[in-house]
PDB file of N, CA and C in Angstrom:
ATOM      1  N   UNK A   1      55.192 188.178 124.939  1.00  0.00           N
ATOM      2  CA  UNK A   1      56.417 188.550 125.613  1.00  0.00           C
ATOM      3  C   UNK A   1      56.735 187.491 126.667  1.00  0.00           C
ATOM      4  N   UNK A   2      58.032 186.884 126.709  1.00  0.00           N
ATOM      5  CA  UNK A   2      58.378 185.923 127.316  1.00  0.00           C
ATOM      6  C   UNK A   2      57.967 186.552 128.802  1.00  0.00           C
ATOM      7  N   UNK A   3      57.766 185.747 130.262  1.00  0.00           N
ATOM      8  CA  UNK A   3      57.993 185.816 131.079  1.00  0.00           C
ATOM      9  C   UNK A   3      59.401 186.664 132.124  1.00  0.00           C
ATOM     10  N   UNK A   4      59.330 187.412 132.733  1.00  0.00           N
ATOM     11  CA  UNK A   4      60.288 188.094 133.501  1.00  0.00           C
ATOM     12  C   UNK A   4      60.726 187.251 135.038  1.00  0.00           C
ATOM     13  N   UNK A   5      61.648 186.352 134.553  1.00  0.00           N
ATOM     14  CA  UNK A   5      61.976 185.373 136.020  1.00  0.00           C
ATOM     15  C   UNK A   5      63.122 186.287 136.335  1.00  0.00           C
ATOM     16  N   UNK A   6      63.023 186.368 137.536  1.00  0.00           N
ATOM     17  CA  UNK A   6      64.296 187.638 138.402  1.00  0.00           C
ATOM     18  C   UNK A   6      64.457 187.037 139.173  1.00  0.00           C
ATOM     19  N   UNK A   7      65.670 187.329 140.007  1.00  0.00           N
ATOM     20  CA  UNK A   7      65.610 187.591 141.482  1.00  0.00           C
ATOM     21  C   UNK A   7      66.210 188.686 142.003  1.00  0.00           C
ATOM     22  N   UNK A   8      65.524 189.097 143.020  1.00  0.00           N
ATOM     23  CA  UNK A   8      65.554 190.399 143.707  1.00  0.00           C
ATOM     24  C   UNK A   8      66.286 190.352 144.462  1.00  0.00           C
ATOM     25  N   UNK A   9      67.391 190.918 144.845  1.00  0.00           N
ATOM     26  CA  UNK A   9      67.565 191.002 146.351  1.00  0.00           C
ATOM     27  C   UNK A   9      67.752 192.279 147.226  1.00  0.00           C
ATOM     28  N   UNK A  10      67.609 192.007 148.226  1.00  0.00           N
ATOM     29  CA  UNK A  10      67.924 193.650 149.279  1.00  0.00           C
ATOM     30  C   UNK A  10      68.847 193.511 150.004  1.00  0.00           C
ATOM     31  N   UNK A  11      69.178 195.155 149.859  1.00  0.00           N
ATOM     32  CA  UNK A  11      70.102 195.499 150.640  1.00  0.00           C
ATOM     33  C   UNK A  11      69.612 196.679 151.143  1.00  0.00           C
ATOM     34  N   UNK A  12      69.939 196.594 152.818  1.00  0.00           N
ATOM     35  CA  UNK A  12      69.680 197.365 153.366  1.00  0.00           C
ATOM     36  C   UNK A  12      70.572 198.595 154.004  1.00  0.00           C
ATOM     37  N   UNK A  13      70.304 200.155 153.444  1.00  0.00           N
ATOM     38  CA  UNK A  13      71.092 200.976 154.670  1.00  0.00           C
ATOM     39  C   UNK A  13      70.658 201.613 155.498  1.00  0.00           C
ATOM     40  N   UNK A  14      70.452 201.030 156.739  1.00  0.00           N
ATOM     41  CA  UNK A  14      69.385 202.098 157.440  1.00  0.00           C
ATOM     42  C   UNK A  14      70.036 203.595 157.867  1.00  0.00           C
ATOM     43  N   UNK A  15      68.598 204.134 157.698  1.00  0.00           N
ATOM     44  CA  UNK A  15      69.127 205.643 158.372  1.00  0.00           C
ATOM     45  C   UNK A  15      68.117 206.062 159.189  1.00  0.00           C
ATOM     46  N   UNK A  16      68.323 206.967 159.811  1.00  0.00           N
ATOM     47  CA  UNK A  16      67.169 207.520 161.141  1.00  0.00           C
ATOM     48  C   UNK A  16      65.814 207.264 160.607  1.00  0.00           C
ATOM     49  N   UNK A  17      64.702 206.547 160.698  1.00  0.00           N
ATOM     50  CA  UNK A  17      63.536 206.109 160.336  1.00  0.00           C
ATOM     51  C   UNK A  17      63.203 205.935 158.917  1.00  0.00           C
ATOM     52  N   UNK A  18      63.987 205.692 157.967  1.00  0.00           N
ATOM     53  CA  UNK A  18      64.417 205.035 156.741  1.00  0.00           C
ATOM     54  C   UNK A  18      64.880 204.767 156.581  1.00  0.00           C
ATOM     55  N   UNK A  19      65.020 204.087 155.605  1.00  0.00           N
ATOM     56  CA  UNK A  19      66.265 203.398 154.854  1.00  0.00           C
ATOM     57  C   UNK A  19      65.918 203.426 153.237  1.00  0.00           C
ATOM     58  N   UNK A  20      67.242 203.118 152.639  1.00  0.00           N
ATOM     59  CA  UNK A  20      67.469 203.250 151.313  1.00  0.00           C
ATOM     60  C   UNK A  20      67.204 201.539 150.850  1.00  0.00           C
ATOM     61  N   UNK A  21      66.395 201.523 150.380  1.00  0.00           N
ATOM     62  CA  UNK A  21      66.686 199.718 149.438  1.00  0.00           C
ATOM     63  C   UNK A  21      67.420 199.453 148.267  1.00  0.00           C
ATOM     64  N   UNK A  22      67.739 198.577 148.191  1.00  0.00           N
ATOM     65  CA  UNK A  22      68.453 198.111 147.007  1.00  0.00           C
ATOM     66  C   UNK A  22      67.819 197.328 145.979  1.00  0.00           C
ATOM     67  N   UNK A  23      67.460 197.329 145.045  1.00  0.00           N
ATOM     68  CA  UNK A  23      67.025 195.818 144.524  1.00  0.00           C
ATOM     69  C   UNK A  23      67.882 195.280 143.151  1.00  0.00           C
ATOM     70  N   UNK A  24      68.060 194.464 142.614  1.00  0.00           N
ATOM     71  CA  UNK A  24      68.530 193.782 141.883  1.00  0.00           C
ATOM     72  C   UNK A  24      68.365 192.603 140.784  1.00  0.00           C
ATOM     73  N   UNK A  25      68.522 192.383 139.511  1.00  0.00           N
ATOM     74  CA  UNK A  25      67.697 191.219 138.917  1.00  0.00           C
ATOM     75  C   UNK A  25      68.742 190.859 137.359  1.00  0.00           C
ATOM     76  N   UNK A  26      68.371 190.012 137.203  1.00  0.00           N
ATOM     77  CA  UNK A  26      69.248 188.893 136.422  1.00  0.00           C
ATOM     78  C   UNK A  26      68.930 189.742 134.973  1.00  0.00           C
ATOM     79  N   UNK A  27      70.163 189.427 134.408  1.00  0.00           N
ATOM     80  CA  UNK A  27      70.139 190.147 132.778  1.00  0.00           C
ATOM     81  C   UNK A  27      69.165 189.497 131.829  1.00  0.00           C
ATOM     82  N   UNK A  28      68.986 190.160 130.769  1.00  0.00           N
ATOM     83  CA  UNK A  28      67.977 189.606 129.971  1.00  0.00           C
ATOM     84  C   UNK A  28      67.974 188.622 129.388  1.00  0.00           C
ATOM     85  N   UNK A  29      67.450 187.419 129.273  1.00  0.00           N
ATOM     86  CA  UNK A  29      67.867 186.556 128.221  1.00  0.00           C
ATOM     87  C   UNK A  29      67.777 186.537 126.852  1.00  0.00           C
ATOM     88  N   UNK A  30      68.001 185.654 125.909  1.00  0.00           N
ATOM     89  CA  UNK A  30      68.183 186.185 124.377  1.00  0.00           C
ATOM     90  C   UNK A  30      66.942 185.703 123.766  1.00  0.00           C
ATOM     91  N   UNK A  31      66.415 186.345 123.235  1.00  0.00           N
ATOM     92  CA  UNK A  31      65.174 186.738 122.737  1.00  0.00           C
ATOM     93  C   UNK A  31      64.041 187.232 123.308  1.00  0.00           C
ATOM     94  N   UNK A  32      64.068 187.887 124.946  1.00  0.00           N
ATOM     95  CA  UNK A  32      63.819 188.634 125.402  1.00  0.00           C
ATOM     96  C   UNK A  32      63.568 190.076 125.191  1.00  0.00           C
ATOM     97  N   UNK A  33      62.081 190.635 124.982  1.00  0.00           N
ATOM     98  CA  UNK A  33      61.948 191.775 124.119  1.00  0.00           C
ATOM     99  C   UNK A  33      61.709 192.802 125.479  1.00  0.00           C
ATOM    100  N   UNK A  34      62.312 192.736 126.600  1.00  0.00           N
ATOM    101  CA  UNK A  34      61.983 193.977 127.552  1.00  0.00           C
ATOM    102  C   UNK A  34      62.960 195.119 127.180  1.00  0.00           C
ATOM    103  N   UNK A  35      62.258 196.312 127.172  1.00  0.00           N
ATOM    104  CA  UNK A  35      62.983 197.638 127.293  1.00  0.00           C
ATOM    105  C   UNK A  35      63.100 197.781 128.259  1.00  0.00           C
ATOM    106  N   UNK A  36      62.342 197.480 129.546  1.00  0.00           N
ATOM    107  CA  UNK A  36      62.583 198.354 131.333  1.00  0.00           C
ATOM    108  C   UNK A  36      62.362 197.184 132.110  1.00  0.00           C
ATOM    109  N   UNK A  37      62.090 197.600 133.298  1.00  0.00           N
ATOM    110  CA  UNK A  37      62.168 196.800 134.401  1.00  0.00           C
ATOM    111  C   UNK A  37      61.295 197.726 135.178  1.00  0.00           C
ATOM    112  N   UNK A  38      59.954 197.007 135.257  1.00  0.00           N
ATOM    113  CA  UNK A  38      59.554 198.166 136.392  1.00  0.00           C
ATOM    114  C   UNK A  38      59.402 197.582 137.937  1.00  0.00           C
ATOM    115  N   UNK A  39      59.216 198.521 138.747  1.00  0.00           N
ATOM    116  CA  UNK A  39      59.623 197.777 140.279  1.00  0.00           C
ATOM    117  C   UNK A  39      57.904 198.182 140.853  1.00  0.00           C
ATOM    118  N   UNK A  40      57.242 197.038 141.737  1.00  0.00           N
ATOM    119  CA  UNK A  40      56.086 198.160 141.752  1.00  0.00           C
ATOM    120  C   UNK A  40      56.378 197.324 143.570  1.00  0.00           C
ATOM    121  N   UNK A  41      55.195 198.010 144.730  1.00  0.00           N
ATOM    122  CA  UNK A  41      55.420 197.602 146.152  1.00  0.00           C
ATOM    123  C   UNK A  41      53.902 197.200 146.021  1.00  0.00           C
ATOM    124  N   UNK A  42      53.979 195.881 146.527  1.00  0.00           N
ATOM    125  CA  UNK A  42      52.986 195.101 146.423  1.00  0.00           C
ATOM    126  C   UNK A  42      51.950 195.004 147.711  1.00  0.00           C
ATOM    127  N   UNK A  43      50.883 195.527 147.839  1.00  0.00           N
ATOM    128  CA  UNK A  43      50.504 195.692 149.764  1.00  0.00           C
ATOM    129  C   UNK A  43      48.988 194.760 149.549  1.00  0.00           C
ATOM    130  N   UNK A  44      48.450 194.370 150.363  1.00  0.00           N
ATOM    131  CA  UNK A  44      47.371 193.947 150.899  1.00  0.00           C
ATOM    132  C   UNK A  44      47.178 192.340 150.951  1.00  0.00           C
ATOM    133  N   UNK A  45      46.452 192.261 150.686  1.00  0.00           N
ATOM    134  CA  UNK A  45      46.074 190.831 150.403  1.00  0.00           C
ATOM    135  C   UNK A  45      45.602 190.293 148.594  1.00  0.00           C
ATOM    136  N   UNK A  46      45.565 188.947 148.533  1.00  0.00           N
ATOM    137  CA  UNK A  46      44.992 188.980 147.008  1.00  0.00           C
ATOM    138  C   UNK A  46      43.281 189.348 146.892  1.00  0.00           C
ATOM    139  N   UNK A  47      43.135 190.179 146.354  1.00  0.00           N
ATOM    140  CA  UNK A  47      43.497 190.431 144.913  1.00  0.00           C
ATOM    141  C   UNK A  47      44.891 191.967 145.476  1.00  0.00           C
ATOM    142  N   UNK A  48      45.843 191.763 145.721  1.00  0.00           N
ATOM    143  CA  UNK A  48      46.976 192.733 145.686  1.00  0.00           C
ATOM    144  C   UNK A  48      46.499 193.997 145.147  1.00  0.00           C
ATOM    145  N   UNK A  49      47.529 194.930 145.693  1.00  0.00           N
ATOM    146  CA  UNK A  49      47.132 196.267 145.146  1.00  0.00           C
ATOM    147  C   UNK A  49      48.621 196.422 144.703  1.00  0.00           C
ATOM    148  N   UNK A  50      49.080 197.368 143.489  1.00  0.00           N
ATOM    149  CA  UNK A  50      50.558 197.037 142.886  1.00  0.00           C
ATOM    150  C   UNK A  50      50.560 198.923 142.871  1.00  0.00           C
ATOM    151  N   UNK A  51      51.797 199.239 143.562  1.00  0.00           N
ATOM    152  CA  UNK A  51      52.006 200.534 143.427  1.00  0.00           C
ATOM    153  C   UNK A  51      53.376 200.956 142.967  1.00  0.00           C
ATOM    154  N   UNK A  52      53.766 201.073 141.265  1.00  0.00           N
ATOM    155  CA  UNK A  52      54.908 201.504 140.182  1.00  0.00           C
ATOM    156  C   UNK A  52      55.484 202.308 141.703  1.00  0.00           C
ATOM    157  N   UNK A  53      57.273 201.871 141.744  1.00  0.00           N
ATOM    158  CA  UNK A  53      57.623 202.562 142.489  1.00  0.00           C
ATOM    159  C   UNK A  53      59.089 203.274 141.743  1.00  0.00           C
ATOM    160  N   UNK A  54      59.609 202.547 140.798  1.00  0.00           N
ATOM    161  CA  UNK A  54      60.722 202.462 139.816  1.00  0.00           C
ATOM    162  C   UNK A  54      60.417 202.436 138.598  1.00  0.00           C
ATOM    163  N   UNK A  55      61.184 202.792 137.411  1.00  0.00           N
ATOM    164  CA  UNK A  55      61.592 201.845 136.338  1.00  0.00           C
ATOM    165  C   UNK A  55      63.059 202.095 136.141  1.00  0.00           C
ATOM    166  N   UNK A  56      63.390 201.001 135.240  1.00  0.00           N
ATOM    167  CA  UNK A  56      65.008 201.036 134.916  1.00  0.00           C
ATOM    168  C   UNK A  56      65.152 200.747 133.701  1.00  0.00           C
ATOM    169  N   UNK A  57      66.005 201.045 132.811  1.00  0.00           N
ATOM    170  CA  UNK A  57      66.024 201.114 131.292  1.00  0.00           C
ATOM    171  C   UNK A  57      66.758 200.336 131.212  1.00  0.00           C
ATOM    172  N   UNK A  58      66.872 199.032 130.631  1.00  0.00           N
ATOM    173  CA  UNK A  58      67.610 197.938 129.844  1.00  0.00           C
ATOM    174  C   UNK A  58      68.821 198.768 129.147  1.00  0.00           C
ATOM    175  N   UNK A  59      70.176 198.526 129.922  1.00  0.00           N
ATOM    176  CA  UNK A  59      70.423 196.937 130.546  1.00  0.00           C
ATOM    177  C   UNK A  59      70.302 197.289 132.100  1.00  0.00           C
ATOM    178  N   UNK A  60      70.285 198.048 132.461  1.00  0.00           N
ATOM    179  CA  UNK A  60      70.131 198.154 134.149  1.00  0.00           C
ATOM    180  C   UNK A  60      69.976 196.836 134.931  1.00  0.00           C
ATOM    181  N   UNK A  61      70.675 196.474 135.900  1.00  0.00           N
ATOM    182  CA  UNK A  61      70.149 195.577 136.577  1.00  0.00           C
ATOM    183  C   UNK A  61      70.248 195.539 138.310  1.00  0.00           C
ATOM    184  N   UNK A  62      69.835 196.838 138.182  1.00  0.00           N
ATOM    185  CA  UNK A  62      69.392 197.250 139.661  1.00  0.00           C
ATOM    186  C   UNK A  62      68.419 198.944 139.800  1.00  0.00           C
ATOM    187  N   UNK A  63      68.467 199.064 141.154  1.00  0.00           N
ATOM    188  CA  UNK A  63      67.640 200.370 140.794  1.00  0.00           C
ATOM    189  C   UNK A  63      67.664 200.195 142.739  1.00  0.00           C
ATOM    190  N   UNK A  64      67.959 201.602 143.124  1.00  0.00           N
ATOM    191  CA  UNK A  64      67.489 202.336 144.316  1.00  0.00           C
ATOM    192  C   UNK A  64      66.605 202.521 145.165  1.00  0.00           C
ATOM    193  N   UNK A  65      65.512 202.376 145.938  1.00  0.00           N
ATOM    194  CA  UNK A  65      64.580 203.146 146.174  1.00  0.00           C
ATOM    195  C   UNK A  65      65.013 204.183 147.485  1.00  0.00           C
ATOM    196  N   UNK A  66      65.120 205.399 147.925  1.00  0.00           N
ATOM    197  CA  UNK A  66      65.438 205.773 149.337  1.00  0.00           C
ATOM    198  C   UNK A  66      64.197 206.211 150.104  1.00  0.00           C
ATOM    199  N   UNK A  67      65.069 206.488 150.813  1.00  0.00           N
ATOM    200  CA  UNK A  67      63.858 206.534 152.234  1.00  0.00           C
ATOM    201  C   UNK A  67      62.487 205.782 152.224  1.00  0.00           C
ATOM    202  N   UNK A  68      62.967 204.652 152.042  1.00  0.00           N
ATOM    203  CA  UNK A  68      61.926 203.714 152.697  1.00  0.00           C
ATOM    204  C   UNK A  68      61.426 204.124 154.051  1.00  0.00           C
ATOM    205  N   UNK A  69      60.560 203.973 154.772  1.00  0.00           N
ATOM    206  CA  UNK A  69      59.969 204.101 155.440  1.00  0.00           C
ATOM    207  C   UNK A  69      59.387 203.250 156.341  1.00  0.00           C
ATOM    208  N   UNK A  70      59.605 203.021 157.969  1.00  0.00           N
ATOM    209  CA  UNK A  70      59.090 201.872 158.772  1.00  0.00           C
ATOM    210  C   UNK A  70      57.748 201.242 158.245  1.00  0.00           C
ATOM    211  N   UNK A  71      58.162 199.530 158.350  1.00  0.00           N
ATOM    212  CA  UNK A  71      57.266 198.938 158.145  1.00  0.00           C
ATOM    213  C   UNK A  71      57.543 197.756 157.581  1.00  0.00           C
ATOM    214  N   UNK A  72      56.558 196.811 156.802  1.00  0.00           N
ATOM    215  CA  UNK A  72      57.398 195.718 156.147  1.00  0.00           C
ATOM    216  C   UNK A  72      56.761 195.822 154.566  1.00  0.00           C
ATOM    217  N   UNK A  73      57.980 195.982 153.768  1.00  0.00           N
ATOM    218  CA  UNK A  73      57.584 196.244 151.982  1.00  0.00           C
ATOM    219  C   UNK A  73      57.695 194.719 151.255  1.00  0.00           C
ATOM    220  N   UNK A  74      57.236 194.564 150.415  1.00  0.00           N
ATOM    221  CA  UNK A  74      56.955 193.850 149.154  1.00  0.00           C
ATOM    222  C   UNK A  74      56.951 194.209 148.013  1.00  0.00           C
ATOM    223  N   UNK A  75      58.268 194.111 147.028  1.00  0.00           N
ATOM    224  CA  UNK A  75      58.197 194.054 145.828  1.00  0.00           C
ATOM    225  C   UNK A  75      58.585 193.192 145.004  1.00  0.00           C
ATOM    226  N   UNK A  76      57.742 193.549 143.675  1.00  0.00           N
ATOM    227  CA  UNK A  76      57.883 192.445 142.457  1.00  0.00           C
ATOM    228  C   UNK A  76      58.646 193.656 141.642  1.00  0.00           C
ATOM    229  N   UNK A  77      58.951 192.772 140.489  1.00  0.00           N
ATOM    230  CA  UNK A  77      59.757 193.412 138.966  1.00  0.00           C
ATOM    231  C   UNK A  77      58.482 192.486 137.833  1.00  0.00           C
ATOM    232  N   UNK A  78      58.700 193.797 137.146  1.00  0.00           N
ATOM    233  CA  UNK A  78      57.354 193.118 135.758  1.00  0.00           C
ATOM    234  C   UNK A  78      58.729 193.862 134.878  1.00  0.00           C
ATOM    235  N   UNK A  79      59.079 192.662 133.288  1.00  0.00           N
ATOM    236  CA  UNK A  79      59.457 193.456 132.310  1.00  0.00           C
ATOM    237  C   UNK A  79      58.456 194.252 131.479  1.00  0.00           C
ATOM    238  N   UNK A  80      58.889 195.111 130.502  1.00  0.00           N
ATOM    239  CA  UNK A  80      57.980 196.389 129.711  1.00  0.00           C
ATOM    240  C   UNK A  80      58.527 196.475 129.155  1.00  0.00           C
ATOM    241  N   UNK A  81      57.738 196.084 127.475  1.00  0.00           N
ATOM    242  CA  UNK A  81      58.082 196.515 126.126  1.00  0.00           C
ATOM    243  C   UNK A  81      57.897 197.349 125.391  1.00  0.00           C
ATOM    244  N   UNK A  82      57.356 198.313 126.433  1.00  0.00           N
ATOM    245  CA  UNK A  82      56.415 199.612 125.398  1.00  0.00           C
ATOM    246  C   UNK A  82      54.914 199.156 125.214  1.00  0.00           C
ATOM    247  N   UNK A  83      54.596 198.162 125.533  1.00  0.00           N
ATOM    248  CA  UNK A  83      53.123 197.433 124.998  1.00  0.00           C
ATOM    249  C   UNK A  83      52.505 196.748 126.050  1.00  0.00           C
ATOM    250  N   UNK A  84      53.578 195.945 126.663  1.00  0.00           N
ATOM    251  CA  UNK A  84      52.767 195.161 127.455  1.00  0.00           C
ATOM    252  C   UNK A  84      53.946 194.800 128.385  1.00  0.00           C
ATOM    253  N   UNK A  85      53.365 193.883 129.266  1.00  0.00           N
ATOM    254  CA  UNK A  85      54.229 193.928 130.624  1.00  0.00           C
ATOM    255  C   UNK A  85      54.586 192.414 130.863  1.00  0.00           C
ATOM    256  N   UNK A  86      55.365 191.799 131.541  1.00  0.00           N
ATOM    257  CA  UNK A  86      55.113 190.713 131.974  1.00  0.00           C
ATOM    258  C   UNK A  86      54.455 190.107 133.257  1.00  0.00           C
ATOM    259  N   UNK A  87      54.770 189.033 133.430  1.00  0.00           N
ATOM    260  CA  UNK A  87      54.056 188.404 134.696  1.00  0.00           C
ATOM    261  C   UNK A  87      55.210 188.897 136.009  1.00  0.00           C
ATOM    262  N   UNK A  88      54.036 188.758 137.187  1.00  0.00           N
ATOM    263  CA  UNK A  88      55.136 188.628 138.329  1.00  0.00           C
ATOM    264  C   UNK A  88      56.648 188.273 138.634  1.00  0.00           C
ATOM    265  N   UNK A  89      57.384 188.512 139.297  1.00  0.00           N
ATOM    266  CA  UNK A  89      58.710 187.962 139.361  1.00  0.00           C
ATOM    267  C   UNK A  89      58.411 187.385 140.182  1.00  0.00           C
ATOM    268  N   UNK A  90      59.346 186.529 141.607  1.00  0.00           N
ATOM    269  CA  UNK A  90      59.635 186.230 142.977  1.00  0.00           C
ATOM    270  C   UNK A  90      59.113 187.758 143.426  1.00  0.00           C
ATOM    271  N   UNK A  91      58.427 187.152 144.502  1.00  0.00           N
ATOM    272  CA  UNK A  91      58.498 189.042 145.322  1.00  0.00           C
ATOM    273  C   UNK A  91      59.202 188.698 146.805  1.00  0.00           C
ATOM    274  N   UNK A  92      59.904 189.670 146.852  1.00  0.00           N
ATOM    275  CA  UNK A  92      60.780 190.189 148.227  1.00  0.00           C
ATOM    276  C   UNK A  92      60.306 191.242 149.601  1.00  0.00           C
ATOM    277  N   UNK A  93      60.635 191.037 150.704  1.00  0.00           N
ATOM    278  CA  UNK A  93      60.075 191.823 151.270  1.00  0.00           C
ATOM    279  C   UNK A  93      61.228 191.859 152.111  1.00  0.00           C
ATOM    280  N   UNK A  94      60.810 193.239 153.220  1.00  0.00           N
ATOM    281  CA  UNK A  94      61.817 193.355 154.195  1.00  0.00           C
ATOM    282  C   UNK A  94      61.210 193.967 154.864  1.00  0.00           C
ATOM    283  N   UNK A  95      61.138 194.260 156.522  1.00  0.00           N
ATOM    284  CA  UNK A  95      61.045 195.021 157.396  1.00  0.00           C
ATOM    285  C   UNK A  95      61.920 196.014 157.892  1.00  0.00           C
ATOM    286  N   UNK A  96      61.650 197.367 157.314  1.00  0.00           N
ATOM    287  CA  UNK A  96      62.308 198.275 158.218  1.00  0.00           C
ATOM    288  C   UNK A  96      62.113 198.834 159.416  1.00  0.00           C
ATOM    289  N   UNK A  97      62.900 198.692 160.657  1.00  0.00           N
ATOM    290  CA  UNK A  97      62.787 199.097 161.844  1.00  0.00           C
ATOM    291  C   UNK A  97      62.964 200.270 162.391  1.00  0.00           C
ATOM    292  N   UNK A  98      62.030 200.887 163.361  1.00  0.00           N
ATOM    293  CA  UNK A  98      62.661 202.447 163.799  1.00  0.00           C
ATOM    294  C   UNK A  98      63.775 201.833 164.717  1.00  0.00           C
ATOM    295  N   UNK A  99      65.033 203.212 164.786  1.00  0.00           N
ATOM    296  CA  UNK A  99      66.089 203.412 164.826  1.00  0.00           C
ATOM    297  C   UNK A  99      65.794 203.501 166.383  1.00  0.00           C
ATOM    298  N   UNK A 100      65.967 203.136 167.702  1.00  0.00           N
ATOM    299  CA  UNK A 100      66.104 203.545 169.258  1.00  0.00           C
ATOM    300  C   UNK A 100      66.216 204.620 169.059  1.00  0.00           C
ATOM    301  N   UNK A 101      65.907 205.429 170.097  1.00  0.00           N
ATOM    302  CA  UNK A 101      65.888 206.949 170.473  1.00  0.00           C
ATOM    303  C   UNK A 101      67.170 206.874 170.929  1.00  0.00           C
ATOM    304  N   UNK A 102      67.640 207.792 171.488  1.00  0.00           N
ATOM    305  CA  UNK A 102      69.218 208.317 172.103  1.00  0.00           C
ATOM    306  C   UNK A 102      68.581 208.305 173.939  1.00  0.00           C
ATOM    307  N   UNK A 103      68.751 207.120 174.761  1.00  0.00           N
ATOM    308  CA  UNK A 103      68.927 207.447 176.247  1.00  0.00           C
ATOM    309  C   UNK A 103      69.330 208.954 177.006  1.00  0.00           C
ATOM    310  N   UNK A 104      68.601 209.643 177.133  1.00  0.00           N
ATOM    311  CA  UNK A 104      69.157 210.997 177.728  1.00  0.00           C
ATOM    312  C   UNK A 104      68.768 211.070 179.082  1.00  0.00           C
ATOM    313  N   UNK A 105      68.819 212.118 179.947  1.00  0.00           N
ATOM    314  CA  UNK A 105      69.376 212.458 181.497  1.00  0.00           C
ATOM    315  C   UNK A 105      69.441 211.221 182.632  1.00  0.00           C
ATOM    316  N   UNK A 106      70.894 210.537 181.767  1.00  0.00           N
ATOM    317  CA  UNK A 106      71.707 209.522 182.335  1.00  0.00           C
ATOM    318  C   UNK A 106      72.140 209.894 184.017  1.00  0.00           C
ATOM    319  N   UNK A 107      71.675 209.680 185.074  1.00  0.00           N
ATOM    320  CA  UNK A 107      72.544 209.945 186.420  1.00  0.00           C
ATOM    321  C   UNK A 107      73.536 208.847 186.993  1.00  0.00           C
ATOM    322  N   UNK A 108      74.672 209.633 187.206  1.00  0.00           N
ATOM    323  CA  UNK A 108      75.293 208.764 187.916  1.00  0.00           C
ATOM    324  C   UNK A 108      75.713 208.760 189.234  1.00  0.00           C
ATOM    325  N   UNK A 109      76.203 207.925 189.732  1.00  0.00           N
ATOM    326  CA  UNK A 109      75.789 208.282 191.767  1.00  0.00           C
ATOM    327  C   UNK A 109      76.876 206.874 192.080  1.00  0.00           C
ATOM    328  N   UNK A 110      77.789 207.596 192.811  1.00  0.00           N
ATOM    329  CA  UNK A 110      79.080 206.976 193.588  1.00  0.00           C
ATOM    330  C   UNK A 110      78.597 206.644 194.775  1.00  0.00           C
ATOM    331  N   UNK A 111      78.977 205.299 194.972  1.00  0.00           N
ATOM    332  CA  UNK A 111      78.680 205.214 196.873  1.00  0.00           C
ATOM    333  C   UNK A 111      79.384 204.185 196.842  1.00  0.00           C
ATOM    334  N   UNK A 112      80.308 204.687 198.460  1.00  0.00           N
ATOM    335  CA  UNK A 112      81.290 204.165 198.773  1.00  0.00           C
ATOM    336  C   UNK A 112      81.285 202.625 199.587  1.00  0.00           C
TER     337      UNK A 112
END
């Protein structure tokens, strides 16, 4: 099975201590035998630990994840033929940030 060259990209919407990701990847080329696209979040160091977080059914060429969660993520895309998988893509990462709290018992004080 040919190689799965992608590129990913993100988009971010944050929401109160998540956010929704986006990811994205280039159509298949011709003679390309992938049925899916799977998305996995890539954490540690090498030897990596790969945790399936998606798949997407050909032709898809994007896929969701929500409520991400503070911190900084890493993912790859592997194609899947029913049999076997391909190699790594580019992997992407992003940091999601917690949201500031709301400033509350604001005083204010006039002097003349």
């Amino acid at each position: 099975m040919r190689s799965l060259f992608v590129i990913l990209w993100l988009l971010l919407a944050v929401t109160a201590m998540a956010a929704n990701v986006n990811l994205a990847w280039d159509s298949k080329s011709v003679g390309d035998t992938r049925t899916h696209v799977r998305i996995y979040e890539r954490t540690g160091v090498t030897p990596y630990t790969y945790t399936l977080v998606a798949t997407a059914v050909e032709p898809a060429m994007t896929v969701m994840l929500p409520g991400v969660t503070q911190g900084t993520h890493t993912y790859i895309a592997r194609g899947w033929n029913g049999q076997s998988e391909s190699l790594d893509s580019n992997a992407v990462s992003t940091v999601i940030l917690a949201v500031p709290g709301v400033v509350t018992n604001v005083t204010i004080t006039i002097t003349p």
